[in-house]
N, C-alpha and C. Protein backbone atom coordinates (compact mmCIF):
# COMPACT_ATOMS: atom_id res chain seq x y z
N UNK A 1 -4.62 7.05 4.28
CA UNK A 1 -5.03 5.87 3.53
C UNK A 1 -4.68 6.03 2.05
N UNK A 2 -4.85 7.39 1.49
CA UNK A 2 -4.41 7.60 0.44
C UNK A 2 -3.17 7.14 -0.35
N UNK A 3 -2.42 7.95 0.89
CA UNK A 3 -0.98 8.16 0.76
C UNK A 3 -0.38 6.47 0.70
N UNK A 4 -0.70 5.27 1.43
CA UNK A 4 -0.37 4.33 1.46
C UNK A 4 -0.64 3.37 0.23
N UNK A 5 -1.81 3.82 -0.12
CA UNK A 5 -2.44 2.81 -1.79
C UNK A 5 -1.62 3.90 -3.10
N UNK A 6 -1.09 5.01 -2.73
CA UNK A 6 -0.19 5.56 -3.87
C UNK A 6 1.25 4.98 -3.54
N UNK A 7 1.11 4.73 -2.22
CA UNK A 7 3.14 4.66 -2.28
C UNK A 7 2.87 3.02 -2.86
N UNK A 8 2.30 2.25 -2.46
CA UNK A 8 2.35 0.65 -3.09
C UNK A 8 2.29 0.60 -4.55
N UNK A 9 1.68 1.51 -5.27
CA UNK A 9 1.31 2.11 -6.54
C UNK A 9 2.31 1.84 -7.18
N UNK A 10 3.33 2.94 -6.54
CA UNK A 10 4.24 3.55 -7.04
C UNK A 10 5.36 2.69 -7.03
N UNK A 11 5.53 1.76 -5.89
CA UNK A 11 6.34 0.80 -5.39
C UNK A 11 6.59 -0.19 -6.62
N UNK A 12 4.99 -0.80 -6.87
CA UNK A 12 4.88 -1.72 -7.84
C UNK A 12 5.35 -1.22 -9.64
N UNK A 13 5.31 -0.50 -9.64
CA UNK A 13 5.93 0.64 -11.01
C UNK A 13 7.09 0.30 -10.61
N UNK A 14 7.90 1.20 -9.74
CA UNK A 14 9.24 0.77 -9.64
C UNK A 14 9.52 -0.45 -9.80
N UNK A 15 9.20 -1.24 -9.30
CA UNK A 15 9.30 -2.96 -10.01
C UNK A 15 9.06 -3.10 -11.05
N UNK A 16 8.39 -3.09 -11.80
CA UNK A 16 7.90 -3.45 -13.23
C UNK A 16 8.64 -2.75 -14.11
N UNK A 17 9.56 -1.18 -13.92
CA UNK A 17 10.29 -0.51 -14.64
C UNK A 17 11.64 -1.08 -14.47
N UNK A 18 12.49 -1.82 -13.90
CA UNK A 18 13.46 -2.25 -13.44
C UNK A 18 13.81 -2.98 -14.61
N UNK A 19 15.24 -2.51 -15.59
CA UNK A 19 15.59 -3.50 -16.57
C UNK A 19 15.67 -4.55 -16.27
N UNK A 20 15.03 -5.36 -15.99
CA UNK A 20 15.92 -6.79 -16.00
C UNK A 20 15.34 -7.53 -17.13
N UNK A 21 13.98 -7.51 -17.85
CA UNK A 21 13.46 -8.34 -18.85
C UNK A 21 14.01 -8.04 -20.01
N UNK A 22 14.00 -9.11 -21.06
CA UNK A 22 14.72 -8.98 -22.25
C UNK A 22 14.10 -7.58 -23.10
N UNK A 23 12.68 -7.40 -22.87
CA UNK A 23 11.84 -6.29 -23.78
C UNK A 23 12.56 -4.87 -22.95
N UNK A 24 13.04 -4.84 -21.99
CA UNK A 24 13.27 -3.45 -21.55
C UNK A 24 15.04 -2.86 -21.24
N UNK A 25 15.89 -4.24 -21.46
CA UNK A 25 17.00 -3.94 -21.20
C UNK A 25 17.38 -2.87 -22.05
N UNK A 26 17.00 -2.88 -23.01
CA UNK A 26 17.62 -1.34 -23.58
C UNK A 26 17.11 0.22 -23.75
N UNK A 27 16.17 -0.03 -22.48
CA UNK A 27 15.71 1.05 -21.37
C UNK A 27 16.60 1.82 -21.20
N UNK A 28 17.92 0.79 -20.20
CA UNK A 28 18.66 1.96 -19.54
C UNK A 28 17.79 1.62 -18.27
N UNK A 29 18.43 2.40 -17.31
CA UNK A 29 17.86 2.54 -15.98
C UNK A 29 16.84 4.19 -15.86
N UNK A 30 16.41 4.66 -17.06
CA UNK A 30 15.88 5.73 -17.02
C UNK A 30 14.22 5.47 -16.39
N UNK A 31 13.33 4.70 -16.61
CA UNK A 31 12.17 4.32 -16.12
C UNK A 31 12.49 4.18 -14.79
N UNK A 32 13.17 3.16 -14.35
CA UNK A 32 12.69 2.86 -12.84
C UNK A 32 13.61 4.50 -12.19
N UNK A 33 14.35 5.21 -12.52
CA UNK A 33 15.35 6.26 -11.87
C UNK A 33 14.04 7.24 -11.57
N UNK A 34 13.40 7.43 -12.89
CA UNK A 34 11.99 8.09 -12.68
C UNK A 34 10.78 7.91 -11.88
N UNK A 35 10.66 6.83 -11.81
CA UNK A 35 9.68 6.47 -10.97
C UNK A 35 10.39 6.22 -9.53
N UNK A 36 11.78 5.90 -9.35
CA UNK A 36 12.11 6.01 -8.27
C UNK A 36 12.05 7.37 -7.22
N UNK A 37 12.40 8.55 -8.21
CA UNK A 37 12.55 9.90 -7.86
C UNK A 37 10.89 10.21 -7.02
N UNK A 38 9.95 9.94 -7.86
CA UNK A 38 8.62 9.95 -7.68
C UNK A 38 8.28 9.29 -6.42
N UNK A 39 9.06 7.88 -6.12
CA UNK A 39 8.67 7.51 -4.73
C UNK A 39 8.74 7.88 -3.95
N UNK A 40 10.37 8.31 -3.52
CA UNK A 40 10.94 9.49 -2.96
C UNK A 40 10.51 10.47 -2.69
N UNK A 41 9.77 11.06 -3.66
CA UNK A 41 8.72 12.09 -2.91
C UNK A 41 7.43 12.22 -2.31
N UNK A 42 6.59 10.77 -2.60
CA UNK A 42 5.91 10.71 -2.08
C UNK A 42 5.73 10.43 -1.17
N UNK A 43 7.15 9.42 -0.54
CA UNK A 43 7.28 8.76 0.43
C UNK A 43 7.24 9.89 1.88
N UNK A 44 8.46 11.17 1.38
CA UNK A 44 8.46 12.44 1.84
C UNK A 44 7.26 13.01 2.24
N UNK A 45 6.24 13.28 1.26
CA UNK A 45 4.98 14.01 1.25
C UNK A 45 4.55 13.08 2.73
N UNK A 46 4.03 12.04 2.65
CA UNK A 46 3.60 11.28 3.45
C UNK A 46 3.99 10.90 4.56
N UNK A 47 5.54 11.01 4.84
CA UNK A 47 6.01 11.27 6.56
C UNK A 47 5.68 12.52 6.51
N UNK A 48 5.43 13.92 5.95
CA UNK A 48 5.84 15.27 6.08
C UNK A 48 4.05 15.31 6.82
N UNK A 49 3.16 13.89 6.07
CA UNK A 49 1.72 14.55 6.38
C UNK A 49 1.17 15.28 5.42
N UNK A 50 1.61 15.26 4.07
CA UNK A 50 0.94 16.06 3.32
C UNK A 50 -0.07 15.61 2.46
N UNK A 51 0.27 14.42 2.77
CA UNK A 51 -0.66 12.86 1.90
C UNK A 51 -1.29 12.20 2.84
């Protein structure tokens, strides 16, 4: 149950970090790459069962 209210968490971050708004285009793709990496592992943790 955990593991599912962190991956949506995390999901929704990845959205919200995604350049596309005028305030963040000069981000770079470094926010959402980060928080993407982070999903990725949790997503892992959580098929693995560790979450």
């Amino acid at each position: 149950m955990l593991g599912t209210i962190l991956l949506i968490v995390l999901i929704l971050l990845l959205i919200g970090a995604f350049p596309a708004w005028p305030h963040s285009r000069s981000w770079g793709y470094a926010p959402s790459g980060t928080v993407g990496i982070v999903v990725i592992v949790v997503l892992i943790l959580v098929v693995m069962g560790q979450i």
